[in-house]
Every structure is written in structure tokens, then in C-alpha cells.
Protein backbone atom coordinates (compact mmCIF):
# COMPACT_ATOMS: atom_id res chain seq x y z
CA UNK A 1 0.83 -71.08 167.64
CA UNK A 2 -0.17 -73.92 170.11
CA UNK A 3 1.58 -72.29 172.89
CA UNK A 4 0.69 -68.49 172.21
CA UNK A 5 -3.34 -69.45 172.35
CA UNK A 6 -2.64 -71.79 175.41
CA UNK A 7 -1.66 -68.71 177.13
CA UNK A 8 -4.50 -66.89 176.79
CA UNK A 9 -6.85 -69.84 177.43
CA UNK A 10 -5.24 -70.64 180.83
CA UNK A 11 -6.28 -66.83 181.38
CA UNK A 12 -9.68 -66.95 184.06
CA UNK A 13 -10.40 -63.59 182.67
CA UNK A 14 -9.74 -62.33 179.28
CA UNK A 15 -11.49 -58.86 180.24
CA UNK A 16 -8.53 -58.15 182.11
CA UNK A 17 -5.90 -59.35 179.77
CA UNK A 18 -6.49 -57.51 176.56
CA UNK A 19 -2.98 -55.95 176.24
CA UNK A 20 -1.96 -59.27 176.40
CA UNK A 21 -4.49 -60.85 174.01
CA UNK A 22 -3.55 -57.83 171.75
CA UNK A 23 0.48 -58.94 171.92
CA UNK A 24 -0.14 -62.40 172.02
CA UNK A 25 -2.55 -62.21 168.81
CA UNK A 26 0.12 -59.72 167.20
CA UNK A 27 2.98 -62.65 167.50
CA UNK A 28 0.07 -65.37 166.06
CA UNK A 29 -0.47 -63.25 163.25
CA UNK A 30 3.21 -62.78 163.06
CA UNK A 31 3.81 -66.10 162.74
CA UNK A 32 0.95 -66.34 160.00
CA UNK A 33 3.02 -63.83 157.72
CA UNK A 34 5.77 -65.71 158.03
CA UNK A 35 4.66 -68.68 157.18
CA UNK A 36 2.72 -67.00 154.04
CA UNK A 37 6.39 -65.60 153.45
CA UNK A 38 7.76 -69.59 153.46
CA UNK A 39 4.80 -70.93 151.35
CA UNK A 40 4.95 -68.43 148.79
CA UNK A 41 8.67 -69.69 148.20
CA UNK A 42 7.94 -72.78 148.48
CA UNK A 43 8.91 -73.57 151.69
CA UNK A 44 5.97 -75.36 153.22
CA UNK A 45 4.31 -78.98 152.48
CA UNK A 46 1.67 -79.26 155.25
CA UNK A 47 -1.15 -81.21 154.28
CA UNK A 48 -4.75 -80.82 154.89
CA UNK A 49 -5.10 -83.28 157.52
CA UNK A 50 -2.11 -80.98 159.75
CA UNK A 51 -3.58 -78.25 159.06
CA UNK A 52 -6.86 -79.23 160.63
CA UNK A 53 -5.30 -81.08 163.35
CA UNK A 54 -3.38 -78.23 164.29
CA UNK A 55 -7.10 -75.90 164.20
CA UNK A 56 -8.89 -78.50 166.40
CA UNK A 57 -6.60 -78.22 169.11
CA UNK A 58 -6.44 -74.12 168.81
CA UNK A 59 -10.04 -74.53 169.24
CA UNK A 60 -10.64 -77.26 171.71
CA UNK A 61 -8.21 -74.81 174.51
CA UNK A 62 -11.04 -72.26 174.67
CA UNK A 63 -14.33 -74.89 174.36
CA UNK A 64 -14.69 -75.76 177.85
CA UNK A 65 -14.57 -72.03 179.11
CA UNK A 66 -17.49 -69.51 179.43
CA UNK A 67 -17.74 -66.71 176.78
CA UNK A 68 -15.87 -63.71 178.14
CA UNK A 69 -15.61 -61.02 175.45
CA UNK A 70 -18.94 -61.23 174.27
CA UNK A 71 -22.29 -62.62 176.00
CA UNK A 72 -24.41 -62.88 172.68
CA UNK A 73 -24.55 -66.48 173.39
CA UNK A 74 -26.79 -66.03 176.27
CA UNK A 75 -29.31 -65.08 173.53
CA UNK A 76 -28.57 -67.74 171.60
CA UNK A 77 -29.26 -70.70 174.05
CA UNK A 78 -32.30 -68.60 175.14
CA UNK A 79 -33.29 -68.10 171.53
CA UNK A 80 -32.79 -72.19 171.29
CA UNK A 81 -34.86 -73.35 174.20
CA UNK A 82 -37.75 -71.38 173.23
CA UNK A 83 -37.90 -73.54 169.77
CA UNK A 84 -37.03 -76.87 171.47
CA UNK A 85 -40.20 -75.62 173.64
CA UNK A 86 -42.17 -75.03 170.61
CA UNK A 87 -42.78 -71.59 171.53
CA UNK A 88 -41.58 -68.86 168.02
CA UNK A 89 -38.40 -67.15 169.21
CA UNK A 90 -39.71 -63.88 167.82
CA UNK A 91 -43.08 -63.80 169.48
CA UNK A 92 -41.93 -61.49 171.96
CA UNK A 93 -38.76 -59.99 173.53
CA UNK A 94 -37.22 -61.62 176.68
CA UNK A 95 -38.21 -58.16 178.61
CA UNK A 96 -41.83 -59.09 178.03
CA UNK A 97 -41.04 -62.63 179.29
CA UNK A 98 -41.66 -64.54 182.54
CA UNK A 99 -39.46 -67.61 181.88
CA UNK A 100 -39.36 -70.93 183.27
CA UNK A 101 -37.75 -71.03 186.74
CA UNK A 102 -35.56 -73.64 184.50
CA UNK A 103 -34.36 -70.89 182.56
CA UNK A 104 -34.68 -67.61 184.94
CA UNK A 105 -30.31 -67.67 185.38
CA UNK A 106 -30.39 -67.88 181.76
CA UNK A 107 -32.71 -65.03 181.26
CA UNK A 108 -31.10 -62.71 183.72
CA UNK A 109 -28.06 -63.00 181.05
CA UNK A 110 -29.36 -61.84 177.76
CA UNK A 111 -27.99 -58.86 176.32
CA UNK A 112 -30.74 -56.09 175.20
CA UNK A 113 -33.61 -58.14 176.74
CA UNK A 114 -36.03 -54.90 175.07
CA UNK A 115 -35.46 -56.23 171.72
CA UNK A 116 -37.01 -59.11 169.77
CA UNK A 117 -34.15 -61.41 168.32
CA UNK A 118 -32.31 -60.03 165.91
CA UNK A 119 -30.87 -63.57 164.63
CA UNK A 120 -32.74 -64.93 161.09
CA UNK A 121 -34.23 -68.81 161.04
CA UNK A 122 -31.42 -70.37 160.11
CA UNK A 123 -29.61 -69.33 163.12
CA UNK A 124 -32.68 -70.03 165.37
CA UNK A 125 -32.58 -73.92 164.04
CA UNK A 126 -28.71 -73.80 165.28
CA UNK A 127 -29.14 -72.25 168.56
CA UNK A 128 -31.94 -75.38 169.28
CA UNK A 129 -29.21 -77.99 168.09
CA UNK A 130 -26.82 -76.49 170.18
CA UNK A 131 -29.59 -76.12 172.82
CA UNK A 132 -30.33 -79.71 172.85
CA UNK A 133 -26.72 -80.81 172.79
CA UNK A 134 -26.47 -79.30 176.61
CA UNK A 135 -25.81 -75.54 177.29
CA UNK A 136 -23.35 -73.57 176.66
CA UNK A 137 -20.45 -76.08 175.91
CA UNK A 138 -22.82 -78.05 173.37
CA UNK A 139 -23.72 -75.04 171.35
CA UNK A 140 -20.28 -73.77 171.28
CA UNK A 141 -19.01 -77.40 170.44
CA UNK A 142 -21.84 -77.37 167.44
CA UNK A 143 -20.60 -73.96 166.11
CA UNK A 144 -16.59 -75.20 166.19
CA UNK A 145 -18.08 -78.45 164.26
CA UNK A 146 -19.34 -75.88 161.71
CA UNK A 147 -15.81 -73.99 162.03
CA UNK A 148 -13.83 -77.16 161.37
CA UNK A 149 -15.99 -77.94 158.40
CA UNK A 150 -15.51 -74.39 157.10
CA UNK A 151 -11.76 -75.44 157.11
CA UNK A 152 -12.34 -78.50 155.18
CA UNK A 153 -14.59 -76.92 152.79
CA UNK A 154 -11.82 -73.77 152.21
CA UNK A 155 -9.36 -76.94 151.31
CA UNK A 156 -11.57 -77.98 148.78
CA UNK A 157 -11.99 -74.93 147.56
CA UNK A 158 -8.44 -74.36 147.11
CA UNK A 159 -8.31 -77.45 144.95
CA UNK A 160 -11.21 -76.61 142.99
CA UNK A 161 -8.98 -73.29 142.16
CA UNK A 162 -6.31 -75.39 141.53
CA UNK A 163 -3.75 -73.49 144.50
CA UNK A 164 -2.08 -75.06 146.93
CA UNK A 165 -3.58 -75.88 150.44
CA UNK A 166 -1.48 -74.45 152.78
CA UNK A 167 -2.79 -70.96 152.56
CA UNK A 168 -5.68 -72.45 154.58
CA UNK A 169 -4.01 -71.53 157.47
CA UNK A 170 -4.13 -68.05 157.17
CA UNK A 171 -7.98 -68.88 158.27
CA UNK A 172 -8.02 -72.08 160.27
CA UNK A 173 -5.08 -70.75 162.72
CA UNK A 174 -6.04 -67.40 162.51
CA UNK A 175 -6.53 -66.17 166.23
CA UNK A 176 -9.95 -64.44 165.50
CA UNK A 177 -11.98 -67.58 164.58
CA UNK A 178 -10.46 -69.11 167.30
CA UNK A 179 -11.48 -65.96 169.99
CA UNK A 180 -14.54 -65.68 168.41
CA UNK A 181 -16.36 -69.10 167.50
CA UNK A 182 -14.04 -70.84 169.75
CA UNK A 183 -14.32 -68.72 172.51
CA UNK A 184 -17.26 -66.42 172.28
CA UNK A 185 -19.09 -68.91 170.24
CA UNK A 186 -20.26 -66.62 167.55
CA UNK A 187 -22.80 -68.03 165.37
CA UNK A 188 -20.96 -66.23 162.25
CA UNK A 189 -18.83 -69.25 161.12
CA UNK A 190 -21.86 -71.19 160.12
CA UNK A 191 -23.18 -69.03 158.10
CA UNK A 192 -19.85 -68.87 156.26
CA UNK A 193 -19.29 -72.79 156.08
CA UNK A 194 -22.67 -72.65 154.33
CA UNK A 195 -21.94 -69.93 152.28
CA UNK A 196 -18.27 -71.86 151.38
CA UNK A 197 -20.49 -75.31 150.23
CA UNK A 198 -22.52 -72.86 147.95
CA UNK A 199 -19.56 -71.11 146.65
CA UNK A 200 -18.11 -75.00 146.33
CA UNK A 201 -21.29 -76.20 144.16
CA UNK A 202 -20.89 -73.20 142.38
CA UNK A 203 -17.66 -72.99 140.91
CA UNK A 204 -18.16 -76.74 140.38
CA UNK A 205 -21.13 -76.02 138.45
CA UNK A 206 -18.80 -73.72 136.70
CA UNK A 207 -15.97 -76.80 136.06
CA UNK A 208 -18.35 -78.90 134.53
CA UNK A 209 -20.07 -76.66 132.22
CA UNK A 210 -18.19 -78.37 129.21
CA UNK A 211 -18.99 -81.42 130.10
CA UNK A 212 -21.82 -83.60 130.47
CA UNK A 213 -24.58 -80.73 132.71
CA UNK A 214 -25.65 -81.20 135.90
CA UNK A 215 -28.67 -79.38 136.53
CA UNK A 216 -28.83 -80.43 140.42
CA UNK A 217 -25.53 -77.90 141.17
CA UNK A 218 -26.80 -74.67 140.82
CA UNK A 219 -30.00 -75.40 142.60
CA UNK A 220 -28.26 -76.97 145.28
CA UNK A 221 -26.01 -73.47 145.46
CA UNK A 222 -28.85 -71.02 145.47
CA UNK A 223 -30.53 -73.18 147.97
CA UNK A 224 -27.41 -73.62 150.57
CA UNK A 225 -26.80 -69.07 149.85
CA UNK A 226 -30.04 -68.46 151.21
CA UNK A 227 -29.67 -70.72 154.24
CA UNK A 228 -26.20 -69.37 154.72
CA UNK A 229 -27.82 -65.65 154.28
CA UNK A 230 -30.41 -66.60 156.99
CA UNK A 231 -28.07 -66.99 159.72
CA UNK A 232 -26.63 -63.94 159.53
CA UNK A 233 -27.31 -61.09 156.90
CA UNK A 234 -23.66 -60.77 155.88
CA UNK A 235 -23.29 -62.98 152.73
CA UNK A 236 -26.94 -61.39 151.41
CA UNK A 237 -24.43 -58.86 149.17
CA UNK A 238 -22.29 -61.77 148.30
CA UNK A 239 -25.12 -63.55 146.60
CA UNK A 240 -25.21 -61.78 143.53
CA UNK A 241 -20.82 -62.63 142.72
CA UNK A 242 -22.49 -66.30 143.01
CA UNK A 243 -25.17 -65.69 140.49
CA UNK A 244 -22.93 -63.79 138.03
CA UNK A 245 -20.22 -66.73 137.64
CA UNK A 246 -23.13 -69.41 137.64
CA UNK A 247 -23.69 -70.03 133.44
CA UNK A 248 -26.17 -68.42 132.34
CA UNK A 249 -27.86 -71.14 131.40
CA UNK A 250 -28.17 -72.39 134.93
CA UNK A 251 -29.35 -68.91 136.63
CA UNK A 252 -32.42 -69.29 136.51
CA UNK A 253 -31.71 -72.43 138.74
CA UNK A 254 -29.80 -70.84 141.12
CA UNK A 255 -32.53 -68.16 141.62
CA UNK A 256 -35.00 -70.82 142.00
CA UNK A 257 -33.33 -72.71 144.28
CA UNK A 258 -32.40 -69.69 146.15
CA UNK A 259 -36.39 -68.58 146.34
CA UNK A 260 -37.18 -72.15 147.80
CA UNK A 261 -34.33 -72.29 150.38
CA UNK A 262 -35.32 -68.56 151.54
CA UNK A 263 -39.24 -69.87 151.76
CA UNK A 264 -38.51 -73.33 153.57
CA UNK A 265 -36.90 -71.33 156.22
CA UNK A 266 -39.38 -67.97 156.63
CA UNK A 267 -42.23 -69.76 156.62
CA UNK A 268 -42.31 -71.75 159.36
CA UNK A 269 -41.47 -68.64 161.67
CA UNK A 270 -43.76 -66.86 159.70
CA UNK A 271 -45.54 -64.37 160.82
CA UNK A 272 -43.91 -63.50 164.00
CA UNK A 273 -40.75 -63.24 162.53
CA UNK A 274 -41.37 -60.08 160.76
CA UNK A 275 -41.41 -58.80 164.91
CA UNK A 276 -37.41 -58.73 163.61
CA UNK A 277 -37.75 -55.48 161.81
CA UNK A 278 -38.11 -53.91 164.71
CA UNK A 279 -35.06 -54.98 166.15
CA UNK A 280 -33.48 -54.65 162.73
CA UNK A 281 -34.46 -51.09 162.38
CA UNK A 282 -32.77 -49.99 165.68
CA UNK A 283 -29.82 -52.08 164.90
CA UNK A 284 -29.98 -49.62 161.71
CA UNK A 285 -30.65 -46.55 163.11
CA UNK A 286 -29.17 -46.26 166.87
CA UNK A 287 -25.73 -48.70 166.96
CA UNK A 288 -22.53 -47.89 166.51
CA UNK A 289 -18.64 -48.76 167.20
CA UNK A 290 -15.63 -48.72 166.37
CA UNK A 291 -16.59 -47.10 162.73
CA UNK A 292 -14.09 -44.41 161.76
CA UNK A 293 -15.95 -43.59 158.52
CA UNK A 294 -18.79 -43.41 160.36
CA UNK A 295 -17.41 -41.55 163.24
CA UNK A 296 -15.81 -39.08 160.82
CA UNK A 297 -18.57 -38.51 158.73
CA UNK A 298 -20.95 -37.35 161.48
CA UNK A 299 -18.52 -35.01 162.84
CA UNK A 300 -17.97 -33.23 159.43
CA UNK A 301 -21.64 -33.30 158.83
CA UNK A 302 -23.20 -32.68 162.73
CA UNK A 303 -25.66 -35.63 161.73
CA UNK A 304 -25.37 -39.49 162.50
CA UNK A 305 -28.17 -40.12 160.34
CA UNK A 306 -26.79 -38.38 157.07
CA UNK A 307 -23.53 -40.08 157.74
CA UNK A 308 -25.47 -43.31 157.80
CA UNK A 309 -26.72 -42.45 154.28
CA UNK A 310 -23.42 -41.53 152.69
CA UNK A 311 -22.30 -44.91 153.98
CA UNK A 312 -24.96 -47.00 152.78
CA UNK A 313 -25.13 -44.95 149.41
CA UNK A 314 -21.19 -45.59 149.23
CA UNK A 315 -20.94 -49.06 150.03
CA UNK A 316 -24.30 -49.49 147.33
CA UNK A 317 -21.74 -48.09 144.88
CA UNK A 318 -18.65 -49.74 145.48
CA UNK A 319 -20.64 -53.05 145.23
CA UNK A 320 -21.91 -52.36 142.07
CA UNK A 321 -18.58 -51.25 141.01
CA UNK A 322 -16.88 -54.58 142.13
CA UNK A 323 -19.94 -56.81 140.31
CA UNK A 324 -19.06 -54.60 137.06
CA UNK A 325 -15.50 -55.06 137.43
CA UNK A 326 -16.37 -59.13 138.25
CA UNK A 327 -18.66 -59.31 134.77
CA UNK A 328 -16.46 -57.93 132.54
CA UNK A 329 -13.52 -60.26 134.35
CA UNK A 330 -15.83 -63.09 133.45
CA UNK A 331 -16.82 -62.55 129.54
CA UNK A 332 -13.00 -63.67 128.87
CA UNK A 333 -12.11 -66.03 131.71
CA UNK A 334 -11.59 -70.07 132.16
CA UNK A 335 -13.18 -72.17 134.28
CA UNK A 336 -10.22 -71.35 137.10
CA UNK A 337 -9.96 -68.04 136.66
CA UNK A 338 -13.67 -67.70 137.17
CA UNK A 339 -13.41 -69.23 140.14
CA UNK A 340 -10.68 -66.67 141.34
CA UNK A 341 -12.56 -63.80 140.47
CA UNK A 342 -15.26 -64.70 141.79
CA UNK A 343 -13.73 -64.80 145.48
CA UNK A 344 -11.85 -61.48 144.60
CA UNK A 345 -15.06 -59.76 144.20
CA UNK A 346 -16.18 -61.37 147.72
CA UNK A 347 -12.58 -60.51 149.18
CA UNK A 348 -13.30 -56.66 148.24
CA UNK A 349 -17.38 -56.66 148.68
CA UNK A 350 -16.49 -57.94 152.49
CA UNK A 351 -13.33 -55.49 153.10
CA UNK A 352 -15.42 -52.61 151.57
CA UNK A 353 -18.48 -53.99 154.24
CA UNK A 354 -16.08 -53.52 157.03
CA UNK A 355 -14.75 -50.49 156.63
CA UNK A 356 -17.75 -48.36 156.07
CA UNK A 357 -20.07 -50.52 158.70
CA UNK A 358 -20.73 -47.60 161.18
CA UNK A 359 -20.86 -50.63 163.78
CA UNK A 360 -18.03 -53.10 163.76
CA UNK A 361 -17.65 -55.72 166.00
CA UNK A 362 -14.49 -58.27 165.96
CA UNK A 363 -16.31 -61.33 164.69
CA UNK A 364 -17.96 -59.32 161.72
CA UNK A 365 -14.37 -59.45 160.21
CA UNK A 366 -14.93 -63.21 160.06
CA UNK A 367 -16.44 -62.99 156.82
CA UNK A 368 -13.30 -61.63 155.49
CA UNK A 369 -11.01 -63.69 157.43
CA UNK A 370 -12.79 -66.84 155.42
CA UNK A 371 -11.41 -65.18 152.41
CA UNK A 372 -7.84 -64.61 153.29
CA UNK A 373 -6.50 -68.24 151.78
CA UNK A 374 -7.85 -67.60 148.61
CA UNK A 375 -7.72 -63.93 147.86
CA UNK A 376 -6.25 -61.96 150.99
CA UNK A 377 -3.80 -59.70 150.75
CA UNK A 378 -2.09 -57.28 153.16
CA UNK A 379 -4.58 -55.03 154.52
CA UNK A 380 -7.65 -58.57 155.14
CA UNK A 381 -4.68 -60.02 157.25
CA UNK A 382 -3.64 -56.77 158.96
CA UNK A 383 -7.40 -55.77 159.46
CA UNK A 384 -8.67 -59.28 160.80
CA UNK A 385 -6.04 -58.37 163.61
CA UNK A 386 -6.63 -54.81 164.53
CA UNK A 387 -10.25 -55.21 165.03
CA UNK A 388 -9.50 -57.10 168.03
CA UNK A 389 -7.94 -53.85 169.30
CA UNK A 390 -11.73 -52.72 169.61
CA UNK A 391 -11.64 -54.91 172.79
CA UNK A 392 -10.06 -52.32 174.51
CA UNK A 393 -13.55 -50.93 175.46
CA UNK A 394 -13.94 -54.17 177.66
CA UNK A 395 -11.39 -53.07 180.71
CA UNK A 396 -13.60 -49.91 181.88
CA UNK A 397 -17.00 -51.32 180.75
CA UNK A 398 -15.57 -54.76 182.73
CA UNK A 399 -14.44 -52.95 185.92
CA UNK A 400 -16.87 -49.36 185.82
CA UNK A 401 -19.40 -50.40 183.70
CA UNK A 402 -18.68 -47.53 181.32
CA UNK A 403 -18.45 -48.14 177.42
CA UNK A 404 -16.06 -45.85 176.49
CA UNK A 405 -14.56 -46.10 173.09
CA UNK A 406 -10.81 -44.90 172.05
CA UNK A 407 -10.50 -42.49 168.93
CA UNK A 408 -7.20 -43.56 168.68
CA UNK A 409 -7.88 -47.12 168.32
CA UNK A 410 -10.82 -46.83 166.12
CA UNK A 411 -8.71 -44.52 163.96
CA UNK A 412 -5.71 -47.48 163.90
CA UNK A 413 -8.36 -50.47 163.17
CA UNK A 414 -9.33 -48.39 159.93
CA UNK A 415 -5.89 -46.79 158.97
CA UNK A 416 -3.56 -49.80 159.58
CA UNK A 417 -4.47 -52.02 156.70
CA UNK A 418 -4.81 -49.21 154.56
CA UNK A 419 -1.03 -48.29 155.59
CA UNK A 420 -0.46 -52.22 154.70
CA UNK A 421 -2.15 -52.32 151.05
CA UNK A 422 -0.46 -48.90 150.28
CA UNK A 423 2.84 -50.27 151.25
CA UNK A 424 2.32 -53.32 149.63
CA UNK A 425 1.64 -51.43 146.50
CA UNK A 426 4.79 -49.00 147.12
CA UNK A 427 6.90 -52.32 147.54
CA UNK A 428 5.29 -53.54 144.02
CA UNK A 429 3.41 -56.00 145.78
CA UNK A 430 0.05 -57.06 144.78
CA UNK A 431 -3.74 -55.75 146.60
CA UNK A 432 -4.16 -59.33 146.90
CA UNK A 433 -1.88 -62.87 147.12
CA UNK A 434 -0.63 -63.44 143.51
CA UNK A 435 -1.87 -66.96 142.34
């Protein structure tokens, strides 16, 4: 594993590598299976501290180096030294901006400079720590402190579920946090280590309910899901699988303490930040890539915007359908099993996400990835690698400057895990990894 990402760090250009980042991340994700085969037969004893040894040094090989594959984090340091200036990062958009001679290099960098940020407060307060800690190597060394947690917190939620930890690898060597927090320094793995302490405090809310009650838990968990839902907008339909295996005695103090983390955080951007609905809407409306359901849809229909509909309207229903399934799961179920529903019902709510997003980017599928150790199956492993087959678009765009997307390859990114959960099924395997 050490030696396949050392490859592609030593790389000075990963825009002109990407058949070999797509081999090399096919043999680490090889290697993954395997070792998912070995543990599964009890064939592998790593502890904790290995595991995260092993995931800081995957990590440190691509801290030093500029973001390649992705330039969001241009906007984020810009985003940052407008707070650490005390000036509200959604006053205005960059375009509308004379900066700071300081910051002009900076400026000239930003992706979309037309559009307000698009990034909520919690990821505004991150992009000034990592601002203060020195450019673009001390944000992206904040962000892999929040990655490295994430793998801590994933141990400890393997314990709480009573499972081994060695599936924790299928995350914490998995080559797309490592390309994309590591590398592109994506701000996504915060929000998910945040999201992991509140799905922590909540399942140990859930532990103790037989015992002597501790009111302080499910506050604390409604409090940490709103922060984690602030920096990025992708656990907001995981919040409700949180609420429905907190007692339901202690709702009510999950809401409210997911009501005062929300307000603590709006507020004080508040009321420039709602500028972001702008940006929001034409996120909504106008992007797209790499979505084959969405891509399909508007050719059968001659309209991006119905297809758009369908989608939302589908994925509406199949979360609904997955928090039904989760209730009735719960009315009979233990303390542990709980738990493992629970992060079944995120496993599918996330893979469902993905699939009918009519925009998918790589490090989206880092929600799911987070997932793998403790309900993955077949097609979350499969599909966390052929997303990064999406970064075929970067060789023209990188040498024409032309975007030009692949049918092919948006057709295999949505087709190959469903080839890999069908065969699993054929084989009499399971959707996702037996307990």
C-alpha cells in the first residue's frame, strides 16, 4: 500500500498520470479486498495503533504537494483569510473583489470567482484555522488532523458495535481519502469526523439507556450533527437515522441540541450568509457530471430540469423508504443491533445519494467510503474506486482546456458496483459485510 501511493506522490503532475492513478488505485483497492478476504477468516490481528500508523504515512506522501486534481482549496484559504480579516466570507463574490496585493496570487486562483461561497459556517471557521496555520500546507495539514481523527473515531465505533477493528482499513487506507483530503485537501472529511463523534454519542446514548441516564449525550449528538451538517450539506439526510435510534425519551434533546448547534453557527454570519442561496441555487439548477441517472434521464425526457425532479423526487422516496425499513428494524432490536442498523440505513441513504446526484465529484463518495468498515459491502468498495475514473476529464481540460466528459466512463462509475452487489447476491453473498 506504502509503495503503490509513493508512486503516485513522487508524480510532479497527477493531471498527466491518471491511467496510472486509475491502475495504481485498482491494485490499492485490490489489496483492500484481499485483506477483507483474510479478516473475514480470521486471518488478520492488526491493531488500532497499525492501522493508523500505516494511514499517517499514506497521508503525510501527498501533504507537502500542491492540490492537482482539484483547486477548490484556493477558495478555501481565500474563504479563510477573509474571516481572519474580519471581513463575512459571503458578503460578496471574489469577482466583485479587489483584494489585498497580499492576496491578489491567491485570488487569481479561485474557481467560479462569479459566485458567493458555496461552503456553510462550519467550514468557513476551518478554512480560517487552516488559514492561520500558514497556506496551503497548514490547511491541508488541519483537514488530515480531522482525517486521522475520523480513523480513530471509526475504531471506536467499531467497538461500540462490538466488531472487530480491522475493517477500519477499508477507510483509513482507502486511496480516495488519501487523493482527496490528503491530496486535494477536501474539506469533506471534517464534516464526517464530526458527523462520526455524533453518531459515537449517539449509539452510546443508546448503550446506556438501561442504565443509570445521561441526559448530556443526546444533546451533545444533535449539537456535533448540525456542526457536522454545516460544513458540508451531505450528512443533513443522515440526521434523521440519528434521531430515530436516539430513545425516545431523549429526542427531544437531540432536537434541541441540534436547534442550538445550527443557531451558534448561522448567526454570527448572519445575514450575509443567506447571499449562499444564490450560489446554492445554481449549484441546483446548472451543474452536472459524471451522473448517469441524470444523464439518462434527460435524454429520455429532452429536459435537464424534469430529470432533476425525478431525481430529487426518487432519492425523497428511497430515503423515506430506508428510515421505514430502519424504524421497524428498531421496535425489536438490542442495544448492538441498533447501532448496526443505524449505519446500514446511512450506508444505503449515502449509496442511494451517489448514484442519483446528477453531479458527482470523487470526494462526494467520501461520505460513503466512511461507512465501508462498518456496513460496506461490494458495490460502496467497488464504487468509492470507479468514481476516480471521472478524472479522466482532467487530461484534455489539463492540456486543451476542454471539459469533455466520457459516456463510457460515466456509464462504468454507475454500472460497476451494481455488477458487484448483483454478483455478490448471485454468489449468495450478502448487500452488505455480514457481522
Amino acid at each position: 500500500m506504502l509503495l503503490a501511493a509513493g508512486s503516485l506522490a513522487l508524480r510532479p503532475e497527477l493531471r498527466l498520470a491518471i491511467p496510472e492513478l486509475v491502475g495504481v488505485t485498482a491494485a490499492m483497492v485490490l489489496l483492500l479486498c484481499f485483506a477483507l478476504y483474510r479478516g473475514d477468516h480470521g486471518g488478520i490481528g492488526w491493531s488500532p495503533r497499525f492501522i493508523i500508523g500505516v494511514a499517517l504515512l499514506l497521508r503525510l506522501m501527498f501533504l507537502a504537494a500542491p492540490p492537482q486534481l482539484s483547486d477548490d482549496l484556493y477558495r478555501y484559504l481565500w474563504d479563510g483569510n477573509n474571516t481572519l480579516r474580519g471581513i463575512n466570507p459571503y458578503l460578496a463574490a471574489p469577482a466583485h473583489v479587489t483584494p489585498p496585493a497580499s492576496l491578489q496570487p491567491l485570488h487569481a486562483l479561485i474557481n467560479h470567482p462569479e459566485y458567493v461561497t458555496i461552503y456553510p459556517p462550519t467550514a468557513q471557521l476551518i478554512f480560517a484555522g487552516g488559514a492561520a496555520l500558514g497556506g496551503l500546507t497548514g490547511l491541508k495539514a488541519l483537514l488530515v488532523l480531522f482525517d486521522l481523527a475520523l480513523c480513530g473515531l471509526l475504531v471506536l465505533l467499531m467497538r461500540q458495535l462490538a466488531l472487530p477493528a480491522w475493517p477500519v482499513v477499508l477507510y483509513a487506507w482507502n486511496p480516495l481519502p488519501v487523493l482527496e483530503i490528503a491530496g486535494s485537501g477536501h474539506v469533506d472529511g471534517a464534516g464526517l469526523t464530526l458527523l462520526a463523534g455524533a453518531l459515537l454519542l449517539t449509539l452510546r446514548g443508546v448503550q446506556r439507556d438501561g442504565e443509570a441516564p445521561r441526559r448530556w449525550l443526546p444533546f451533545c449528538a444533535g449539537l456535533l450533527c448540525a456542526v457536522a451538517c454545516l460544513v458540508k450539506l451531505f450528512p443533513l439526510p443522515l440526521t434523521p437515522v440519528l434521531f430515530l435510534v436516539t430513545p425516545r425519551p431523549r429526542r427531544l434533546q437531540f432536537s434541541l441540541g441540534w436547534v442550538v448547534g445550527l443557531a451558534a453557527l448561522v448567526l454570527p454570519f448572519w445575514p450575509e450568509l443567506s447571499h449562499i442561496t444564490q450560489s446554492l441555487d445554481a449549484y441546483a439548477r446548472s451543474w452536472e457530471f459524471a451522473g448517469f441517472a441524470f444523464n439518462t434521464l434527460r435524454a429520455a425526457t429532452g429536459s435537464g430540469n424534469t430529470a432533476r425532479l425525478i431525481l430529487s423526487l426518487s432519492f425523497a422516496c428511497c430515503v423515506i423508504f430506508f428510515l421505514v425499513k430502519l424504524a421497524r428494524e428498531l421496535e425489536k432490536a438490542g442495544p448492538v443491533e441498533r447501532g448496526r442498523a443505524a449505519l446500514r440505513a446511512c450506508y444505503r441513504i449515502s449509496l442511494a445519494l451517489l448514484l442519483l446526484t446528477p453531479t458527482l465529484q470523487p470526494w462526494y463518495a467520501l461520505n460513503l467510503a466512511a461507512l465501508l468498515p462498518m456496513a460496506g459491502g461490494p458495490a460502496g468498495l467497488v464504487f468509492c474506486w470507479t468514481v476516480l475514473l471521472t478524472y479522466r476529464v482532467q487530461i484534455p481540460y489539463f492540456l486543451l482546456g476542454k471539459w469533455l466528459e466520457s459516456g463510457p466512463v460515466t456509464a462504468a462509475v454507475f454500472l460497476a458496483p451494481a455488477l458487484a452487489w448483483l454478483l455478490a447476491r448471485m454468489l449468495g453473498g450478502r448487500a452488505t459485510r455480514p457481522s
